[in-house]
Protein backbone atom coordinates (compact mmCIF):
# COMPACT_ATOMS: atom_id res chain seq x y z
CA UNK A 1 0.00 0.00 0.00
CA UNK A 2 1.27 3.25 -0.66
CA UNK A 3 1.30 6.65 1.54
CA UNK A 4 -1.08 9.09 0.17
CA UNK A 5 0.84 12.12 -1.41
CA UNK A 6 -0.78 15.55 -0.02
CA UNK A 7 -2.64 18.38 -2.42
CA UNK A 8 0.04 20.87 -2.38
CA UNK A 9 -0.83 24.01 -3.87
CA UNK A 10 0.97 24.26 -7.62
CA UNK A 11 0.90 28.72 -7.87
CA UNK A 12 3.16 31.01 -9.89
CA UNK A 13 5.80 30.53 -7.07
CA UNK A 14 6.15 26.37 -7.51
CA UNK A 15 6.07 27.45 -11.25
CA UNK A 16 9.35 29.16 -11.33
CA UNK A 17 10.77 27.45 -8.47
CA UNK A 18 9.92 23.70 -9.64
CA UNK A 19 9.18 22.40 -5.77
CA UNK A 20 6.11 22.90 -3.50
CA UNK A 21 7.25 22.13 -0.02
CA UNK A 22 5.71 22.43 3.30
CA UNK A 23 7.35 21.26 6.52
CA UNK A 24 6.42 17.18 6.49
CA UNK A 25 6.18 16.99 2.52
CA UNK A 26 7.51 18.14 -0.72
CA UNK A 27 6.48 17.74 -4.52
CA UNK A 28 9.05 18.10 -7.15
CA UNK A 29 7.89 19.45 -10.79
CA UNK A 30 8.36 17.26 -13.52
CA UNK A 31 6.68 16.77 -16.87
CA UNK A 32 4.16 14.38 -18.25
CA UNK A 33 4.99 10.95 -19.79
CA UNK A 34 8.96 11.82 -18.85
CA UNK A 35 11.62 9.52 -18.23
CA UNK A 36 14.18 10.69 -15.20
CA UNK A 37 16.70 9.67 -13.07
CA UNK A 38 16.52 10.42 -9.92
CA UNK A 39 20.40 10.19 -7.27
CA UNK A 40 19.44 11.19 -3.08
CA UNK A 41 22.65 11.70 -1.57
CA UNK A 42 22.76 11.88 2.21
CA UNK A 43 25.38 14.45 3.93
CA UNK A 44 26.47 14.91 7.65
CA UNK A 45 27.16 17.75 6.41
CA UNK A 46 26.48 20.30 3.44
CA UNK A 47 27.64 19.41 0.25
CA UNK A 48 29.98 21.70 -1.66
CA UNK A 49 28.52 23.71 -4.63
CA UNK A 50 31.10 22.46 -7.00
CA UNK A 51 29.36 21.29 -10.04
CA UNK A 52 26.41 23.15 -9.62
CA UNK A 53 26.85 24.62 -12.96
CA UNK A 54 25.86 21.55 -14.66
CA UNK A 55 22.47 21.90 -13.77
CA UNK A 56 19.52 23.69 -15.12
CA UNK A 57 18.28 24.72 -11.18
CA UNK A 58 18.76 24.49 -7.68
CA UNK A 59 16.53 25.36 -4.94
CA UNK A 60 16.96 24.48 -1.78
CA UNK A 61 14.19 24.04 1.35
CA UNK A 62 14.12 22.76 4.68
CA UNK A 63 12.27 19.37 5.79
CA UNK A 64 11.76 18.04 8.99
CA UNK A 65 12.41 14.37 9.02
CA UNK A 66 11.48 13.37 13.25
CA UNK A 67 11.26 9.39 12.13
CA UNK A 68 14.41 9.32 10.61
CA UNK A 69 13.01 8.28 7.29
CA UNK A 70 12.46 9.64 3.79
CA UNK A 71 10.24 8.07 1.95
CA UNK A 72 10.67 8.56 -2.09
CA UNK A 73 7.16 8.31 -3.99
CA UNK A 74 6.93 8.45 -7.89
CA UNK A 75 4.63 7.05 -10.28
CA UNK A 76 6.52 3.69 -10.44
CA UNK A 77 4.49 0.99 -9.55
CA UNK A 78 6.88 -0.88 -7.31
CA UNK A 79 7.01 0.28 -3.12
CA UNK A 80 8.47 3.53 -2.84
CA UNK A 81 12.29 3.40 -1.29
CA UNK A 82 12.59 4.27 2.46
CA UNK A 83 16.07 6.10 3.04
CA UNK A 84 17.39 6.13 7.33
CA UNK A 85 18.31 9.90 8.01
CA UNK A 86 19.44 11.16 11.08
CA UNK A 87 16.08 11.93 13.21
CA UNK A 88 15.33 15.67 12.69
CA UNK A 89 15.44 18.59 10.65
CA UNK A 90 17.26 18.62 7.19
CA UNK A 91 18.09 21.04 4.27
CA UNK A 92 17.34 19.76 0.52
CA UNK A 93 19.23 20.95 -2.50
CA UNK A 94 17.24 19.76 -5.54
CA UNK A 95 18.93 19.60 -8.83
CA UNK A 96 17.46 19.53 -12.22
CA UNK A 97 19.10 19.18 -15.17
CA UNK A 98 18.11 18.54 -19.09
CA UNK A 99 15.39 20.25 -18.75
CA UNK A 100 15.78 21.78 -22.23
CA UNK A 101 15.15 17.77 -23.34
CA UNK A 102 10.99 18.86 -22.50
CA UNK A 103 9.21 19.68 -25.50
CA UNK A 104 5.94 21.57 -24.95
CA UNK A 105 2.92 20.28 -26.61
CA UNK A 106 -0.74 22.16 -25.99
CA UNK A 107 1.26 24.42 -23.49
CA UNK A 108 2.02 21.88 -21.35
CA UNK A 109 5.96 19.76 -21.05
CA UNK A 110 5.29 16.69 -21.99
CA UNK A 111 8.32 14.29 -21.98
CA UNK A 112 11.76 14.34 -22.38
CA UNK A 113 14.32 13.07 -20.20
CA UNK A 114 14.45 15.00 -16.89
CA UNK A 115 17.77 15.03 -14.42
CA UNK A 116 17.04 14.94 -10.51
CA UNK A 117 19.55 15.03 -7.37
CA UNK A 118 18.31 15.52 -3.95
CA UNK A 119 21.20 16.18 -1.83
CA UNK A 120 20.12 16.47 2.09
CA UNK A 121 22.04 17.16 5.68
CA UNK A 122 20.93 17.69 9.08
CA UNK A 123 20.15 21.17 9.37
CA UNK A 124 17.62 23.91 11.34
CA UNK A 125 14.47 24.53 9.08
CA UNK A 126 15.47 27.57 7.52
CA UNK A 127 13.32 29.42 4.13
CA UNK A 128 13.59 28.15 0.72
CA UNK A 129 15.81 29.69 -1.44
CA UNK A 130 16.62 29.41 -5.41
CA UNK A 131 20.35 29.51 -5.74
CA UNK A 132 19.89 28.67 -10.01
CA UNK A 133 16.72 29.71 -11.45
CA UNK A 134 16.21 27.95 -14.53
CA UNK A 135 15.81 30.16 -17.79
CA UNK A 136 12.51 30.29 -19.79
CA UNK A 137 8.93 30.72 -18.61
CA UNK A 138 7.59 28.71 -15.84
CA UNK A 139 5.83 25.87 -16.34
CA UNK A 140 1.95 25.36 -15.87
């Protein structure tokens, strides 16, 4: 059985900044009928922002995590991966790259092949903040 993902709302804000995330939960943009790959890398500490230039955006947001546990749902069929994290609150950098692979079709992005990396580290909730905005309109 899988966890129920929450209605998060999707405004001009997610648009440009490609995440919705509230304190619990978080819902990453990504385009209809795509194919991705997806890396979570888990830090002690911050990652460096070497190579950050190879992707399209970063963002980063804080997420509490009290079980210790991040669970990882897509639209895979299979049981969504459970990932140990130290008990508490953590900072997310999301990554996405190739996002110029998304071709629009009836004003919508619909396919391609979409890069993801969610990088996280124990950390005090802090604001989210968009340290690479992607270029281009947002997406609906």
């Amino acid at each position: 059985m899988h966890a129920s993902v929450p209605d998060f709302a999707w405004g001009e804000k997610e648009q440009a900044e490609l995440f919705s995330a509230t304190l619990f939960f978080c819902s990453i943009w990504a385009p209809d009928e795509a194919r991705a790959s997806l890396v979570v890398e888990v830090h002690d500490v911050p990652p460096g922002v070497e190579g950050l230039e190879e992707w399209d955006h970063v963002a980063e947001f804080g997420l509490a995590l009290p079980s210790g546990r991040l669970r990882v749902l897509t639209d895979v069929v299979s049981d969504p991966p459970v990932l140990r994290v130290h008990p508490g609150p953590h900072r997310v950098r999301l990554c996405i790259g190739n996002v110029a692979s998304v071709p629009m079709e009836d004003g919508r992005p619909v396919g391609g092949f979409v890069r993801y990396r969610l990088a996280l580290w124990p950390r005090d909730l802090s604001s989210s903040v968009v340290l690479k905005q992607r270029e281009g309109e947002p997406y609906p």
